[in-house]
N, C-alpha and C. Protein backbone atom coordinates (compact mmCIF):
# COMPACT_ATOMS: atom_id res chain seq x y z
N UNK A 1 165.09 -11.97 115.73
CA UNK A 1 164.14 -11.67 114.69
C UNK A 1 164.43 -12.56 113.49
N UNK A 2 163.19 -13.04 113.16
CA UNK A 2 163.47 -14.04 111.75
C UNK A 2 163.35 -13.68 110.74
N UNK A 3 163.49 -14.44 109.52
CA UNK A 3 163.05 -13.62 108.04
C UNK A 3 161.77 -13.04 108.15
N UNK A 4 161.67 -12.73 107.31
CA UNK A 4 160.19 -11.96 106.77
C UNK A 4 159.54 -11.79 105.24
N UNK A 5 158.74 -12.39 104.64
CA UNK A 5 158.65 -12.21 103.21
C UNK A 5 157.37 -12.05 103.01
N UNK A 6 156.88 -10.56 102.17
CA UNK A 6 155.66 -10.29 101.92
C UNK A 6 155.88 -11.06 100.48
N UNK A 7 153.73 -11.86 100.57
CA UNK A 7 153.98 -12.37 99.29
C UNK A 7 153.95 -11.65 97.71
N UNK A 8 154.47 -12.05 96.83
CA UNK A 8 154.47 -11.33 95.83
C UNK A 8 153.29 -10.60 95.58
N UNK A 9 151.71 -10.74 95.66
CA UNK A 9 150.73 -10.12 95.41
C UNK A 9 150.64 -9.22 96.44
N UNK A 10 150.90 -9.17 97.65
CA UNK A 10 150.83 -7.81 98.06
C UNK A 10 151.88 -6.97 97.42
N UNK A 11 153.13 -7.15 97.68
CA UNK A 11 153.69 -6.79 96.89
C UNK A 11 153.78 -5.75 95.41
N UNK A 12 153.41 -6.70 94.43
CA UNK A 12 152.31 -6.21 93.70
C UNK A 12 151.87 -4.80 93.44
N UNK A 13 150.57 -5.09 94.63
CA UNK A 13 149.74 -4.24 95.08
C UNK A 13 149.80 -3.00 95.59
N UNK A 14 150.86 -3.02 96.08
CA UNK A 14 151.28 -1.50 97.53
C UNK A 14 152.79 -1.14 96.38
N UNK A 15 153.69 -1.86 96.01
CA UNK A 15 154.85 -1.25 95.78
C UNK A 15 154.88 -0.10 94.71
N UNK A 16 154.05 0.41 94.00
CA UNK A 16 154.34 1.98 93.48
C UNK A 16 153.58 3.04 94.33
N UNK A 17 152.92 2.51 95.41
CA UNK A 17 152.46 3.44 96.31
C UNK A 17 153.31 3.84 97.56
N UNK A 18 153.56 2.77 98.12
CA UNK A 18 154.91 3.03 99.11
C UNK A 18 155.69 3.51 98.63
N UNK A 19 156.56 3.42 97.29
CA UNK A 19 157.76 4.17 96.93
C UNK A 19 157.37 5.62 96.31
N UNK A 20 155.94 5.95 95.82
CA UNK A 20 155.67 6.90 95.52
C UNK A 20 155.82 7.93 97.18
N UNK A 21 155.45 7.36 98.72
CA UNK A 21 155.77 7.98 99.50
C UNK A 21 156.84 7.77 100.14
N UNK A 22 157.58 7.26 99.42
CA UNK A 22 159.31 7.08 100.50
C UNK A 22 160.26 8.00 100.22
N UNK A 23 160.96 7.97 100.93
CA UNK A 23 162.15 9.31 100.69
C UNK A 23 162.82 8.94 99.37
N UNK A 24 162.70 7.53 98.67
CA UNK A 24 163.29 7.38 97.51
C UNK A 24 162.98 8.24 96.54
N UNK A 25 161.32 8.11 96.07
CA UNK A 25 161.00 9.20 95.17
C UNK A 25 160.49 10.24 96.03
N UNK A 26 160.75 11.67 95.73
CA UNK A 26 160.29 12.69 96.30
C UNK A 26 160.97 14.17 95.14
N UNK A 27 160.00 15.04 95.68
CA UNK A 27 160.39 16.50 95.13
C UNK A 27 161.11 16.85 96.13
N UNK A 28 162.30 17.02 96.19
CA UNK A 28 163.15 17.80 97.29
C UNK A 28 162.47 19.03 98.44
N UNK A 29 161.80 18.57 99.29
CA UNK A 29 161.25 20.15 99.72
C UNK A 29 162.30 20.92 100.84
N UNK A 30 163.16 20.30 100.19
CA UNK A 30 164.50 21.76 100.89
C UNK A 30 164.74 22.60 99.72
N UNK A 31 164.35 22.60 98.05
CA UNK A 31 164.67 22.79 97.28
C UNK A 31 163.84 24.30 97.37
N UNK A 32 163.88 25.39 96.43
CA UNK A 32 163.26 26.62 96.12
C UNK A 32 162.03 26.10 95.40
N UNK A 33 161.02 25.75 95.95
CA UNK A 33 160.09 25.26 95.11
C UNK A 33 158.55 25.99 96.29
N UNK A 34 157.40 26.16 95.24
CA UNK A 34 156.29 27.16 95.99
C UNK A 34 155.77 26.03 96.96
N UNK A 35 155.20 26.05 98.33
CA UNK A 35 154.61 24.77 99.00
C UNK A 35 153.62 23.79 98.31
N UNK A 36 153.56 24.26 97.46
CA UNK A 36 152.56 23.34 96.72
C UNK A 36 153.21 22.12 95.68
N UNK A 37 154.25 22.25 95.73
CA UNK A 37 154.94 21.36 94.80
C UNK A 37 155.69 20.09 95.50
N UNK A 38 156.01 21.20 97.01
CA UNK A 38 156.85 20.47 98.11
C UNK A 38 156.72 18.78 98.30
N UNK A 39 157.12 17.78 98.21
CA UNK A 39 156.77 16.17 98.24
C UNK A 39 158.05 15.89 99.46
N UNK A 40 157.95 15.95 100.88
CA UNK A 40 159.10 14.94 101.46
C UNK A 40 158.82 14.03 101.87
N UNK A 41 159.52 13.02 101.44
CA UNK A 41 159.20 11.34 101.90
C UNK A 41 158.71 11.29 103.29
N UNK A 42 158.16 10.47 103.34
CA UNK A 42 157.66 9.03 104.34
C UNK A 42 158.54 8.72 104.92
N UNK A 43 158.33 8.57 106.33
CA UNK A 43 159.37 7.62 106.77
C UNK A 43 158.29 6.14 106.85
N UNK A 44 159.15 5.06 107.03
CA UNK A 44 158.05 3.44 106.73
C UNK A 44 156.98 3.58 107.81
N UNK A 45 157.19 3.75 109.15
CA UNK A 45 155.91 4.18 110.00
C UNK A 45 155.00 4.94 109.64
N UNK A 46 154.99 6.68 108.68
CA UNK A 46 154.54 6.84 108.38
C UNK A 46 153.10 6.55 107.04
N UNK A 47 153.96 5.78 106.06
CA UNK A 47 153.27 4.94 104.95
C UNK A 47 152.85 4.05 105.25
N UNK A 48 153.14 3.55 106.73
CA UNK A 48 152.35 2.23 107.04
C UNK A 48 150.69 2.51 107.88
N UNK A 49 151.15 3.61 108.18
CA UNK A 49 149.35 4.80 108.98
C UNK A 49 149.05 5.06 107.81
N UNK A 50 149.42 5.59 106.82
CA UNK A 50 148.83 6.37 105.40
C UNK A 50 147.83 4.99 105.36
N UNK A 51 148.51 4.51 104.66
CA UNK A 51 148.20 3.04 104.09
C UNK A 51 147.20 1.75 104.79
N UNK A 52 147.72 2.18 106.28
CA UNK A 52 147.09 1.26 106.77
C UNK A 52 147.95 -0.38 106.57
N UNK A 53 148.71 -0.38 106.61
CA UNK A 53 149.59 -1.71 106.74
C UNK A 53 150.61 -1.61 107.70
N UNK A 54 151.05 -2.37 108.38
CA UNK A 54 151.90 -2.73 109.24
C UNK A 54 153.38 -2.32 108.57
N UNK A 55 154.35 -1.40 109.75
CA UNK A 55 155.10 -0.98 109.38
C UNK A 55 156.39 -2.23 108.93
N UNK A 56 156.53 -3.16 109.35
CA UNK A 56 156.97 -4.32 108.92
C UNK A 56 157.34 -4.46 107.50
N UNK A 57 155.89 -4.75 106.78
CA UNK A 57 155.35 -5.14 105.29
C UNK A 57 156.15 -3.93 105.03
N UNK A 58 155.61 -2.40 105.21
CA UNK A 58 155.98 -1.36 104.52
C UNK A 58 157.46 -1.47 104.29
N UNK A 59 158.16 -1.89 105.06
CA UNK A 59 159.70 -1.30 104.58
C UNK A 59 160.08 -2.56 103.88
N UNK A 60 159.69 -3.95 103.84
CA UNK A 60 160.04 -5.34 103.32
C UNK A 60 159.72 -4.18 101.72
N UNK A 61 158.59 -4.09 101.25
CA UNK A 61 158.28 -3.45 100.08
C UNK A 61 159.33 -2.34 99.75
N UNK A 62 159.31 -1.72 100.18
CA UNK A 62 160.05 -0.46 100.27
C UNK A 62 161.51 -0.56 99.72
N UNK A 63 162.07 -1.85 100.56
CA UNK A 63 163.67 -2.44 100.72
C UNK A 63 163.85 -3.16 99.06
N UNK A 64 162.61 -4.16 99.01
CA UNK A 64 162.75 -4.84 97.16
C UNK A 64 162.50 -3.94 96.41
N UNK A 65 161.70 -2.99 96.34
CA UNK A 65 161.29 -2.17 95.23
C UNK A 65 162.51 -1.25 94.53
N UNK A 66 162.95 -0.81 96.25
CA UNK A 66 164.03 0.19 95.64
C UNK A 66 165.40 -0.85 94.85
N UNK A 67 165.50 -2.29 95.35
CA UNK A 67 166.64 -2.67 94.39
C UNK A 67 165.67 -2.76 92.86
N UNK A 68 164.62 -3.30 93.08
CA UNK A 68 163.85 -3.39 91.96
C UNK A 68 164.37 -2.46 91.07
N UNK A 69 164.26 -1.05 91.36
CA UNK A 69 163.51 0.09 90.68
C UNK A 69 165.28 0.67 90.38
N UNK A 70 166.38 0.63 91.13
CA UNK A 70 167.73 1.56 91.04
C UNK A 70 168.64 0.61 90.62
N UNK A 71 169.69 1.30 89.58
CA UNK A 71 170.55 -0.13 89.23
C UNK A 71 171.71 0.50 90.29
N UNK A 72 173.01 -0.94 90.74
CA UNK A 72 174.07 -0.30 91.18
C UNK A 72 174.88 0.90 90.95
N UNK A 73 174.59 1.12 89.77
CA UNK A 73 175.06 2.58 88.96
C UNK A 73 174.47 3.81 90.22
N UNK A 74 173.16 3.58 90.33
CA UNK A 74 172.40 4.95 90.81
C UNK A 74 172.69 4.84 92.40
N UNK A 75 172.78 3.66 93.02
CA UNK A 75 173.60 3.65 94.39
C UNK A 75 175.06 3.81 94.34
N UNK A 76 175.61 3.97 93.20
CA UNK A 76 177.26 4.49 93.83
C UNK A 76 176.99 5.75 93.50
N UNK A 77 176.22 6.20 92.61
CA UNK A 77 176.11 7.60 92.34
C UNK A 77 176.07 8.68 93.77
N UNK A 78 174.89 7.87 94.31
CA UNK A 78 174.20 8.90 95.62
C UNK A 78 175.46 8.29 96.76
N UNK A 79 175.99 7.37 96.99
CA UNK A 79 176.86 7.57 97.81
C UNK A 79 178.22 8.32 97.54
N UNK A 80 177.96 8.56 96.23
CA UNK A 80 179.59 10.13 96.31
C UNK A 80 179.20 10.93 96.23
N UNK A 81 178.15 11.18 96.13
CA UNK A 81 177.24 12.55 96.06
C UNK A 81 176.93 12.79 97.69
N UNK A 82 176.82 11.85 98.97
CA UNK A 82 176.40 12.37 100.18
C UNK A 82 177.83 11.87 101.11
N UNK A 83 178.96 11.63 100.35
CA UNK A 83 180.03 11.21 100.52
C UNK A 83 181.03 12.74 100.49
N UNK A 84 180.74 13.24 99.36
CA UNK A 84 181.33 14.65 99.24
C UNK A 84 180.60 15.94 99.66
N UNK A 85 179.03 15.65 100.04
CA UNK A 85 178.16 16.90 100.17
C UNK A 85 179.00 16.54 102.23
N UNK A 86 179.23 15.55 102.91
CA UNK A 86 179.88 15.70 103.90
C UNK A 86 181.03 15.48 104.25
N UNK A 87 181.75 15.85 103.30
CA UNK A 87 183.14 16.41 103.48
C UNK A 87 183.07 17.48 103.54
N UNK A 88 182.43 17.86 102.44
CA UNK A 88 182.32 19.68 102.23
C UNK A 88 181.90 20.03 103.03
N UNK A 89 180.56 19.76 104.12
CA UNK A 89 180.48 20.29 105.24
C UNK A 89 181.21 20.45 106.38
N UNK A 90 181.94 18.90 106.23
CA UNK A 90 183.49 19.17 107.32
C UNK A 90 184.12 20.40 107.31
N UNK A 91 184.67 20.14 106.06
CA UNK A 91 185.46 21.35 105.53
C UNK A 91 185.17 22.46 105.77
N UNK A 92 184.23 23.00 105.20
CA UNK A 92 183.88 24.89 104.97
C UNK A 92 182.36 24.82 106.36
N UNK A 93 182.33 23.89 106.87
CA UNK A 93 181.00 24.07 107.61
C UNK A 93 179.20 24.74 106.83
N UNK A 94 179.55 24.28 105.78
CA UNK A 94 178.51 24.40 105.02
C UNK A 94 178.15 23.61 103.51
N UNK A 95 177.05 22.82 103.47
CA UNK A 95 176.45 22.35 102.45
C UNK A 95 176.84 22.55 101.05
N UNK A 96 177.83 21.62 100.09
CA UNK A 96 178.07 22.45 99.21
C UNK A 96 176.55 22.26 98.09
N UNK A 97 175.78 21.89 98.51
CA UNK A 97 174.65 21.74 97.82
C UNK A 97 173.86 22.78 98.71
N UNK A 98 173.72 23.42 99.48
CA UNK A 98 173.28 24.80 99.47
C UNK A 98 174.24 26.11 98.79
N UNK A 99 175.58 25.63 98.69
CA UNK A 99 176.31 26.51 98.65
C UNK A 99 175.95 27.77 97.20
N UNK A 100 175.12 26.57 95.93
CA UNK A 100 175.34 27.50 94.92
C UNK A 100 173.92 27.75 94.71
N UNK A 101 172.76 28.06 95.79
CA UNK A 101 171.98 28.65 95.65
C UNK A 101 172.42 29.81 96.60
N UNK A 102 172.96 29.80 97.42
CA UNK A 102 173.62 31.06 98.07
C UNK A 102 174.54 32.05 96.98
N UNK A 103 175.42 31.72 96.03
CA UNK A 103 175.62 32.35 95.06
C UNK A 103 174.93 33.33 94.03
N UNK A 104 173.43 32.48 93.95
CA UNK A 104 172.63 33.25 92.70
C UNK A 104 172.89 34.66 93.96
């Protein structure tokens, strides 16, 4: 498989819509929230049927936007954050990010 580069005007065009449906931005719908609020990402096949573009393009967009859009700060963040949410599951066999809605 060779490179691949969508040109900047599509680009453009689709990238706050694809990331508006990618698992990047989303309302958590594992979260306590009424179904109506619920938002879970896209996977790129999916946004590429929404959309109508080739699943290809979709994730090329998808892949720049999100460096676009997150600084390295917010990727080390989420990797100790799903770094320790699975330990903790090692550990106690349960989610410690379910753990303290099980508390209330």
């Amino acid at each position: 498989m060779g490179f691949y580069f969508v040109d900047p005007e599509t680009y453009k065009k689709y990238k706050d819509e694809v990331m508006q449906y990618s698992q990047s931005v989303q309302v958590n719908y594992q979260e306590f929230l009424p179904e109506e609020k619920r938002q879970p990402g896209l996977s790129d096949k999916q946004i590429a049927e929404k959309m109508g573009l080739e699943e290809r393009v979709v994730r090329e967009i998808r892949v720049v936007a999100e460096r676009d859009t997150y600084s390295i700060d917010e990727w080390e963040k989420a990797l100790e954050f799903k770094d320790n949410a699975c330990r903790n599951y090692a550990r106690s066999g349960i989610s410690s990010v379910t753990k303290k809605y099980l508390k209330k």
